[in-house]
N, C-alpha and C. Protein backbone atom coordinates (compact mmCIF):
# COMPACT_ATOMS: atom_id res chain seq x y z
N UNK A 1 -215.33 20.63 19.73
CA UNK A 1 -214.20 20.72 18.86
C UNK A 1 -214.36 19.71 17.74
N UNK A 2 -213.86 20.09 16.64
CA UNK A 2 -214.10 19.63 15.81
C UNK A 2 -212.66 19.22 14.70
N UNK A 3 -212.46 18.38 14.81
CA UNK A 3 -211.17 17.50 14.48
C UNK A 3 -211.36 16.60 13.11
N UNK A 4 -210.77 17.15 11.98
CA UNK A 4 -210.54 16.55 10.98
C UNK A 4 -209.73 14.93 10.66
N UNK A 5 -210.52 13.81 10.02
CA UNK A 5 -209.81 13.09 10.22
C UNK A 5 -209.84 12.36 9.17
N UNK A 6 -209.46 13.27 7.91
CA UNK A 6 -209.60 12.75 6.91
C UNK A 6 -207.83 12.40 6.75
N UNK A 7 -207.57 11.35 6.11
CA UNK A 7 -206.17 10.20 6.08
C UNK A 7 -206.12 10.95 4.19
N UNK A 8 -205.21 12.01 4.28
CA UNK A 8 -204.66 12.28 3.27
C UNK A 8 -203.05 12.11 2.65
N UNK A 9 -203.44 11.46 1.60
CA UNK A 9 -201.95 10.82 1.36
C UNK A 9 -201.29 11.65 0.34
N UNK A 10 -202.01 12.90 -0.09
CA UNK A 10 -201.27 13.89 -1.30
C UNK A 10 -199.87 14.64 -1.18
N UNK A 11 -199.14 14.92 -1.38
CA UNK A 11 -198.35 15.66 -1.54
C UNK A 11 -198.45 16.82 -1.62
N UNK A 12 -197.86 17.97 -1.05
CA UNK A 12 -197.98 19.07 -0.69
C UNK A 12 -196.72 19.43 -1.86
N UNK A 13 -197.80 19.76 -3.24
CA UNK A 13 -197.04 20.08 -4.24
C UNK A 13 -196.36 21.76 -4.32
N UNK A 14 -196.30 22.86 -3.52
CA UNK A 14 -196.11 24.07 -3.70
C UNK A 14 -194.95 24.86 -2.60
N UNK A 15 -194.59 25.19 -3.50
CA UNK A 15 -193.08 25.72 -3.08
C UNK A 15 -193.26 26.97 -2.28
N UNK A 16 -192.77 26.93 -1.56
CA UNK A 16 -192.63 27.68 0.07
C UNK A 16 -191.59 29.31 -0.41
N UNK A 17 -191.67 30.30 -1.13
CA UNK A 17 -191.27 31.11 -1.35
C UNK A 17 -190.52 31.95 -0.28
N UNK A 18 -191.29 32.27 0.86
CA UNK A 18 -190.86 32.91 1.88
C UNK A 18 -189.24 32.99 2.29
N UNK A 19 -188.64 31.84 2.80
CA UNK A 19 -187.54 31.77 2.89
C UNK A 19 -186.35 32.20 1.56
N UNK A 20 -187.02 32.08 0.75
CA UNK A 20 -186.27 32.23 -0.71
C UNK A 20 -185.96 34.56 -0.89
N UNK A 21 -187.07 34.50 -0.54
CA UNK A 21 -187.25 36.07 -0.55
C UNK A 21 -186.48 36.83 0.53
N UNK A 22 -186.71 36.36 1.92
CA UNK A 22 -186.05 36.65 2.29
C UNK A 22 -184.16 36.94 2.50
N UNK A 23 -184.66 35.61 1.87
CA UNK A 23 -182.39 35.42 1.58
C UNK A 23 -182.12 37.04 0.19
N UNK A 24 -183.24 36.69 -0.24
CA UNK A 24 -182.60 37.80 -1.54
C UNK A 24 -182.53 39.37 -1.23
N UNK A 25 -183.75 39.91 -0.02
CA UNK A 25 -183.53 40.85 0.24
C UNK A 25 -182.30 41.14 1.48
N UNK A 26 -181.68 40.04 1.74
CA UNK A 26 -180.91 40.21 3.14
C UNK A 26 -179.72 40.68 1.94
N UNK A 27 -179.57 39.90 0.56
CA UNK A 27 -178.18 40.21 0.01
C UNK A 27 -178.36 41.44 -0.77
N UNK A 28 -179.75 41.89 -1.14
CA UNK A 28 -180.07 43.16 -1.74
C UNK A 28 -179.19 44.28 -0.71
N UNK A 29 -179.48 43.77 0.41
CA UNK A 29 -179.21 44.88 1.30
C UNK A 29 -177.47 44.82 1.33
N UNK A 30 -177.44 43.63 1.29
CA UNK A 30 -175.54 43.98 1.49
C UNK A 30 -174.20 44.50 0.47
N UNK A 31 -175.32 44.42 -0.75
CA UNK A 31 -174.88 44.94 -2.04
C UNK A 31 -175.02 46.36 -1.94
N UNK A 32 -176.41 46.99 -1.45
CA UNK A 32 -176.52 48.07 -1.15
C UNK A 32 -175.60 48.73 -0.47
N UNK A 33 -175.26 47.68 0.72
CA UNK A 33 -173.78 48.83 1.59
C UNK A 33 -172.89 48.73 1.21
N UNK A 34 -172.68 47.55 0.60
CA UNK A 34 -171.14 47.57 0.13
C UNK A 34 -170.37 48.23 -1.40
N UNK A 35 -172.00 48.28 -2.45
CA UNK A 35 -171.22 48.85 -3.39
C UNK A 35 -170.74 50.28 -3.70
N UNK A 36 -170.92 51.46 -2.42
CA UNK A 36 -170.02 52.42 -2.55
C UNK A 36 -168.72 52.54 -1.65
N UNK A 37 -168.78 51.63 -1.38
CA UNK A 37 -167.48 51.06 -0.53
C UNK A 37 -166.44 50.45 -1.74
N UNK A 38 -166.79 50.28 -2.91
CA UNK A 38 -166.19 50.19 -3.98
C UNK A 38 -165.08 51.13 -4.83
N UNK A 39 -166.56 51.83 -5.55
CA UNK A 39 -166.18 52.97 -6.08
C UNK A 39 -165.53 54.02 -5.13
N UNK A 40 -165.21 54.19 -3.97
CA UNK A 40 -164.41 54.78 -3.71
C UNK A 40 -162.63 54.98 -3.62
N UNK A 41 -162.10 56.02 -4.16
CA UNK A 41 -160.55 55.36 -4.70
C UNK A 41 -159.59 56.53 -3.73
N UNK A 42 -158.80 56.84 -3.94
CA UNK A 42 -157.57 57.29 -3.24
C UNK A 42 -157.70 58.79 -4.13
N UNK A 43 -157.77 59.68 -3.66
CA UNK A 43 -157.62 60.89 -3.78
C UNK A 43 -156.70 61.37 -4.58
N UNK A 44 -156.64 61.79 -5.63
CA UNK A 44 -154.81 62.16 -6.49
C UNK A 44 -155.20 63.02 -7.29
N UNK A 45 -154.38 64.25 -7.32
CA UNK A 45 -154.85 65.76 -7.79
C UNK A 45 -153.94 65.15 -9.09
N UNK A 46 -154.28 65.10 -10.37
CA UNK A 46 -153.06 65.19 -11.26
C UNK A 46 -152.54 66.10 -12.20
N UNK A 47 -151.46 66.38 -12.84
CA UNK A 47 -150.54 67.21 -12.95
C UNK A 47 -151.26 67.18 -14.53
N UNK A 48 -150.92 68.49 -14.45
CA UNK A 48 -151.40 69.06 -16.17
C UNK A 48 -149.92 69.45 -17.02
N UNK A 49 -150.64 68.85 -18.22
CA UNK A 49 -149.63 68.87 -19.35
C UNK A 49 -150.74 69.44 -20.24
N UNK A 50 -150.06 70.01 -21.48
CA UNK A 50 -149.53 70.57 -22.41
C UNK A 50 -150.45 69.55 -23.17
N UNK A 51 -151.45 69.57 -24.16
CA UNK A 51 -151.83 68.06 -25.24
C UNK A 51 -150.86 67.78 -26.50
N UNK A 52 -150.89 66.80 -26.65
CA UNK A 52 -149.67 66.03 -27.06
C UNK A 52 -150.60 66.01 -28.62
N UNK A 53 -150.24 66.16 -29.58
CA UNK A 53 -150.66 65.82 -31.34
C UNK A 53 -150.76 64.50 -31.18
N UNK A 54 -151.96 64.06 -31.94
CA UNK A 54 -151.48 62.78 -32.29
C UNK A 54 -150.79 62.40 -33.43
N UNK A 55 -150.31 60.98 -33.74
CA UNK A 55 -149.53 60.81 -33.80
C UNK A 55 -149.84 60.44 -35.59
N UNK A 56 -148.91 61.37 -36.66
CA UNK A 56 -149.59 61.62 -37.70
C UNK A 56 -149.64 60.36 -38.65
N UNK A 57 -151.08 60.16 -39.25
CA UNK A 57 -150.78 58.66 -40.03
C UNK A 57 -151.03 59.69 -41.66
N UNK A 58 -150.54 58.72 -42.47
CA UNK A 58 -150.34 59.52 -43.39
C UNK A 58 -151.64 58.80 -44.26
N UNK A 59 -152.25 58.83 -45.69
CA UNK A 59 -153.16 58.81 -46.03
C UNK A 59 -152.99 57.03 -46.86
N UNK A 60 -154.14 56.48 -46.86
CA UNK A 60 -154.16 54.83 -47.29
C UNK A 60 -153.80 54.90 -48.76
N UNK A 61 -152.90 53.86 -49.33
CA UNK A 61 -153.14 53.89 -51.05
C UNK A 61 -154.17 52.96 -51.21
N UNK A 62 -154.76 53.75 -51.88
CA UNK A 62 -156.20 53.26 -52.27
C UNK A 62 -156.21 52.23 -53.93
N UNK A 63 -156.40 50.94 -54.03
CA UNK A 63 -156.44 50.25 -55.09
C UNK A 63 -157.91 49.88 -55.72
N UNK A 64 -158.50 50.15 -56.88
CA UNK A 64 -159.65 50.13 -57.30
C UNK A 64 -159.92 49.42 -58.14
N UNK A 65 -161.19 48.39 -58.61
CA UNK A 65 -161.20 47.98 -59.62
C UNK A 65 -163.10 48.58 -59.98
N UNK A 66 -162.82 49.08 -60.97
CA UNK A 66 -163.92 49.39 -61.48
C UNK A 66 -164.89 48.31 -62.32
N UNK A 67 -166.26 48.77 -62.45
CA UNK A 67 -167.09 47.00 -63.21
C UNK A 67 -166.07 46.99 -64.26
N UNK A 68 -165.57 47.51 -65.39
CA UNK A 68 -165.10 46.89 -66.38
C UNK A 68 -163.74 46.36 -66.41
N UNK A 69 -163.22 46.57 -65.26
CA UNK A 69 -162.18 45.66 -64.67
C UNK A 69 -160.96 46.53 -64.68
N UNK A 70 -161.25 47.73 -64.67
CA UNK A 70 -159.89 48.65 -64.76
C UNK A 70 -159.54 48.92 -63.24
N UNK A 71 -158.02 48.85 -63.49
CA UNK A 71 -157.34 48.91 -61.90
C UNK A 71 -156.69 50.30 -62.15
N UNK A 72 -156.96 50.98 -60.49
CA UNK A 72 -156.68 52.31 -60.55
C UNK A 72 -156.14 52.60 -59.15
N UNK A 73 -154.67 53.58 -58.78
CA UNK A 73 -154.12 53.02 -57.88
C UNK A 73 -153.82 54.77 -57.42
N UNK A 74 -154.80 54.84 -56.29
CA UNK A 74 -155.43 56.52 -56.01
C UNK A 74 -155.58 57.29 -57.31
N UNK A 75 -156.34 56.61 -57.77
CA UNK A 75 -157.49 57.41 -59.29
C UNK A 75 -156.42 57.62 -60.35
N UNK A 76 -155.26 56.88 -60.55
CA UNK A 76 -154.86 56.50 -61.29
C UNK A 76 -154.94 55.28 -62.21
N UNK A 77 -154.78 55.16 -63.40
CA UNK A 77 -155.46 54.09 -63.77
C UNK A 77 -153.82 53.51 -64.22
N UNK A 78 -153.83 52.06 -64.06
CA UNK A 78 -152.47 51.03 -64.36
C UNK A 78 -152.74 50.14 -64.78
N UNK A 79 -152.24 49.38 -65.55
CA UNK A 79 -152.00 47.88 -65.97
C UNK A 79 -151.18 47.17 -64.78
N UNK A 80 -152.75 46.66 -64.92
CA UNK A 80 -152.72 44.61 -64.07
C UNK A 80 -151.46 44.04 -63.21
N UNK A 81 -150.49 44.43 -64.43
CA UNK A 81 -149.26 43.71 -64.45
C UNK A 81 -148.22 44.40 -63.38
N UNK A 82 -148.58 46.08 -63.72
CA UNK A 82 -147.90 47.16 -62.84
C UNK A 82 -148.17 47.44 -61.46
N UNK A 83 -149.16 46.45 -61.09
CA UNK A 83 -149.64 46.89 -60.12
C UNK A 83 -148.58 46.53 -58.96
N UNK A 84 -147.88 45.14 -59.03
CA UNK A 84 -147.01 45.14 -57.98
C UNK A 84 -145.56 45.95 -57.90
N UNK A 85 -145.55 46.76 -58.98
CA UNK A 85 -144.11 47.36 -59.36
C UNK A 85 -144.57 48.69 -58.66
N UNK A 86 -145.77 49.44 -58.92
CA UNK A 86 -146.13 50.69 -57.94
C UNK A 86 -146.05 50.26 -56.78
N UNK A 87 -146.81 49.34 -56.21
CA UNK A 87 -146.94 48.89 -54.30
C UNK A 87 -145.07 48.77 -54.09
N UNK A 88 -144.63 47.93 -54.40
CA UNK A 88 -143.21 47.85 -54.02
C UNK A 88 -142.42 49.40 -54.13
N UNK A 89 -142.76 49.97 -55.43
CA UNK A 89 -142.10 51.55 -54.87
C UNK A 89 -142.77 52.18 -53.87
N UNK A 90 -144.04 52.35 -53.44
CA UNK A 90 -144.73 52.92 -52.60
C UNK A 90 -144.01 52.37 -51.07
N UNK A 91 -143.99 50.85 -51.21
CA UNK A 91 -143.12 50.55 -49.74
C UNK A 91 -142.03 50.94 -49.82
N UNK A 92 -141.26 51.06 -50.82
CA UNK A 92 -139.96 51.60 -50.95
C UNK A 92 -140.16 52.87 -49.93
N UNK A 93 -140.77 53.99 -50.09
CA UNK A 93 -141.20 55.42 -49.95
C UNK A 93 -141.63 55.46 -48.23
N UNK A 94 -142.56 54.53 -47.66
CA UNK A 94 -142.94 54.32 -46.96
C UNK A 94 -143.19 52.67 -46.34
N UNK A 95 -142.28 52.23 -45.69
CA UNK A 95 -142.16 51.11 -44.83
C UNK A 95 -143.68 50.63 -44.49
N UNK A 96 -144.47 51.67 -43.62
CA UNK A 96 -145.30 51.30 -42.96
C UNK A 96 -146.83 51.67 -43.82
N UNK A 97 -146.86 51.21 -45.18
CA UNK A 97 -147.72 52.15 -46.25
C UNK A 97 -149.37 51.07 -45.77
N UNK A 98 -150.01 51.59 -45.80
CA UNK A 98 -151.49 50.99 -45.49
C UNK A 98 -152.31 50.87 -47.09
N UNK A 99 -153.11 49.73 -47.34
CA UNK A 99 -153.67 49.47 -48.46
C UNK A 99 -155.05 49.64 -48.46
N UNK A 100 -156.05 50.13 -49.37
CA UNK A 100 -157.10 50.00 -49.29
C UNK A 100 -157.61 49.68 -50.26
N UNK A 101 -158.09 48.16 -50.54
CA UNK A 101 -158.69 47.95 -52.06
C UNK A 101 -160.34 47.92 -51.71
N UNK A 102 -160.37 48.28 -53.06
CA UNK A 102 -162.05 48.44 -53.23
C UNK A 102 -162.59 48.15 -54.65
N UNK A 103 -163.57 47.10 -54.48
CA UNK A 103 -163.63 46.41 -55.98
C UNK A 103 -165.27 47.13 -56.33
N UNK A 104 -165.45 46.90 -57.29
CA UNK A 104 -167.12 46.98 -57.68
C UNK A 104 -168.09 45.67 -57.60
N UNK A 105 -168.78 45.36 -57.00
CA UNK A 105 -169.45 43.93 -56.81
C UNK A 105 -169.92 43.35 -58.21
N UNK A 106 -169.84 43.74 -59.03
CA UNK A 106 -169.79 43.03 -60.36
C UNK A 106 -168.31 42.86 -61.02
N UNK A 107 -167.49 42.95 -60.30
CA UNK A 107 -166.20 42.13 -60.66
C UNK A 107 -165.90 40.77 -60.49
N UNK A 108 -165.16 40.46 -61.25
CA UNK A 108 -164.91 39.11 -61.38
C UNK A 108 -163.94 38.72 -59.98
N UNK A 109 -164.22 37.65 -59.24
CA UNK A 109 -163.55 37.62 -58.47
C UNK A 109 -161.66 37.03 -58.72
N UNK A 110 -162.12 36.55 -59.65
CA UNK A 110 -160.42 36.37 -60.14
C UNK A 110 -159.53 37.31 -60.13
N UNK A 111 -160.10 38.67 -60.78
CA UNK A 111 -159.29 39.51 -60.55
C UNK A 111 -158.77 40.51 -59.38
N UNK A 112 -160.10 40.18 -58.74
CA UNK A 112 -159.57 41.15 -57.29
C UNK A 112 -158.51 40.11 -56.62
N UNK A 113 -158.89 38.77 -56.35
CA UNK A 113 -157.47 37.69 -56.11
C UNK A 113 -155.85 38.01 -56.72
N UNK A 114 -156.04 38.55 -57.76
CA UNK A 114 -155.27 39.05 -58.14
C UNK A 114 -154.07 39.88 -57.82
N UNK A 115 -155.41 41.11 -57.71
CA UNK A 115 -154.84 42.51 -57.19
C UNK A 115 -154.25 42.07 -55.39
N UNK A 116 -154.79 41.27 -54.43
CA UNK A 116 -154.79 41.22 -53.45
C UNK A 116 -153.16 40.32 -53.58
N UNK A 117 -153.40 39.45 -54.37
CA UNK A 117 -151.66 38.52 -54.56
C UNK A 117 -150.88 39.68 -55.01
N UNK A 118 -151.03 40.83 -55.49
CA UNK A 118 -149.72 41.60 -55.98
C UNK A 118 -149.63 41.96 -55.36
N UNK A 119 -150.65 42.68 -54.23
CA UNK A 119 -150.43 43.63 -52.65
C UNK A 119 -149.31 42.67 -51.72
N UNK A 120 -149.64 41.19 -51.94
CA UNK A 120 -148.78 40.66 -50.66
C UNK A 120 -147.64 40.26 -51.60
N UNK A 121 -147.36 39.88 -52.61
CA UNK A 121 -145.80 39.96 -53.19
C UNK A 121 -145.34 41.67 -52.87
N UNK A 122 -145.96 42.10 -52.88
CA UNK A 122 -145.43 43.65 -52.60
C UNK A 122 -144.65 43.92 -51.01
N UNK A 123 -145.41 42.97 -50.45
CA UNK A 123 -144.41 43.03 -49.47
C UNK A 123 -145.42 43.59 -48.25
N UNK A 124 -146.44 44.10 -48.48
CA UNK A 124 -147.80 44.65 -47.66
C UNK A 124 -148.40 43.89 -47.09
N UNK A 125 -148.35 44.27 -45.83
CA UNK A 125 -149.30 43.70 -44.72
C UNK A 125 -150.45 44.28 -44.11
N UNK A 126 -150.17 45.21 -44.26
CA UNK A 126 -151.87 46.09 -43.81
C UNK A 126 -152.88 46.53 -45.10
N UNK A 127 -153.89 45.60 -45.42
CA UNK A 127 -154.80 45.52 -46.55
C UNK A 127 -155.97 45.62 -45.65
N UNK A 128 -156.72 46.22 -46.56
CA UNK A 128 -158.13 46.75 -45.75
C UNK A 128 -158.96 46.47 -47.17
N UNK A 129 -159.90 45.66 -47.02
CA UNK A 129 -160.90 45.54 -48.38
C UNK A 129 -162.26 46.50 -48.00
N UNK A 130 -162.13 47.16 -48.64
CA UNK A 130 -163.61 48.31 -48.38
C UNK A 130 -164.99 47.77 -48.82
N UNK A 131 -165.71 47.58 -48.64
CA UNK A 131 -167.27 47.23 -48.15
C UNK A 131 -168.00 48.09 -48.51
N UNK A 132 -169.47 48.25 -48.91
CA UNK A 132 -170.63 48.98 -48.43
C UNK A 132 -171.91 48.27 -47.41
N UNK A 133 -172.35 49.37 -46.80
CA UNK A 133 -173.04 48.37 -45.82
C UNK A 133 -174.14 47.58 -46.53
């Protein structure tokens, strides 16, 4: 027999995986039984109706400023000044009126600040600034 007797002082640098694997397939497995024990729900036949309309929204006023700085209020064209005297009749007309401004990216930004301060003296809270992607 032959007996090693070499006096090694190294460290047994490597990680013992086995036990690690095993834990993961024991919970693989319990996920396995348990997750249609989940999705299963209570049986309920339900009652048919009739489809319901939805619920009608009416169309956005659309505010525009074109590059040369003309404001146009659904392809109408207005003075600057008028612009909060239309929005306030428009809420007059409709309480719940929705805004949609849309500038040209070569506008001055002063003036779309503008148009956006007459929308909220107007009394408007739902402003939507339109974008291109």
């Amino acid at each position: 027999m032959a007996f090693s007797t070499q006096d090694s002082d190294e460290v047994l640098s490597e990680i013992n995986v086995t036990p690690l694997v095993d834990v993961m397939l024991v919970l693989l497995v319990v996920f396995i039984v348990t997750a249609p024990l989940l999705t299963n729900s209570i049986p309920i036949n339900l009652p048919k109706t009739e489809s319901v309309a939805p619920v009608e929204q009416k169309d956005p006023l659309v505010v525009s400023i074109d590059g040369k700085g003309k404001l146009f209020v659904d392809k109408d064209e207005i003075q600057p000044d008028l612009l909060e005297v239309n929005l306030k009749a428009a809420k007059k007309k409709n309480a719940d009126v929705r805004v949609q401004l849309q500038a040209d990216d070569g506008v001055n930004y002063g003036e779309v600040a503008r148009a956006m301060a007459s929308i909220e003296k107007a009394g408007i809270t739902k402003l939507s600034v339109i974008t291109a992607k």
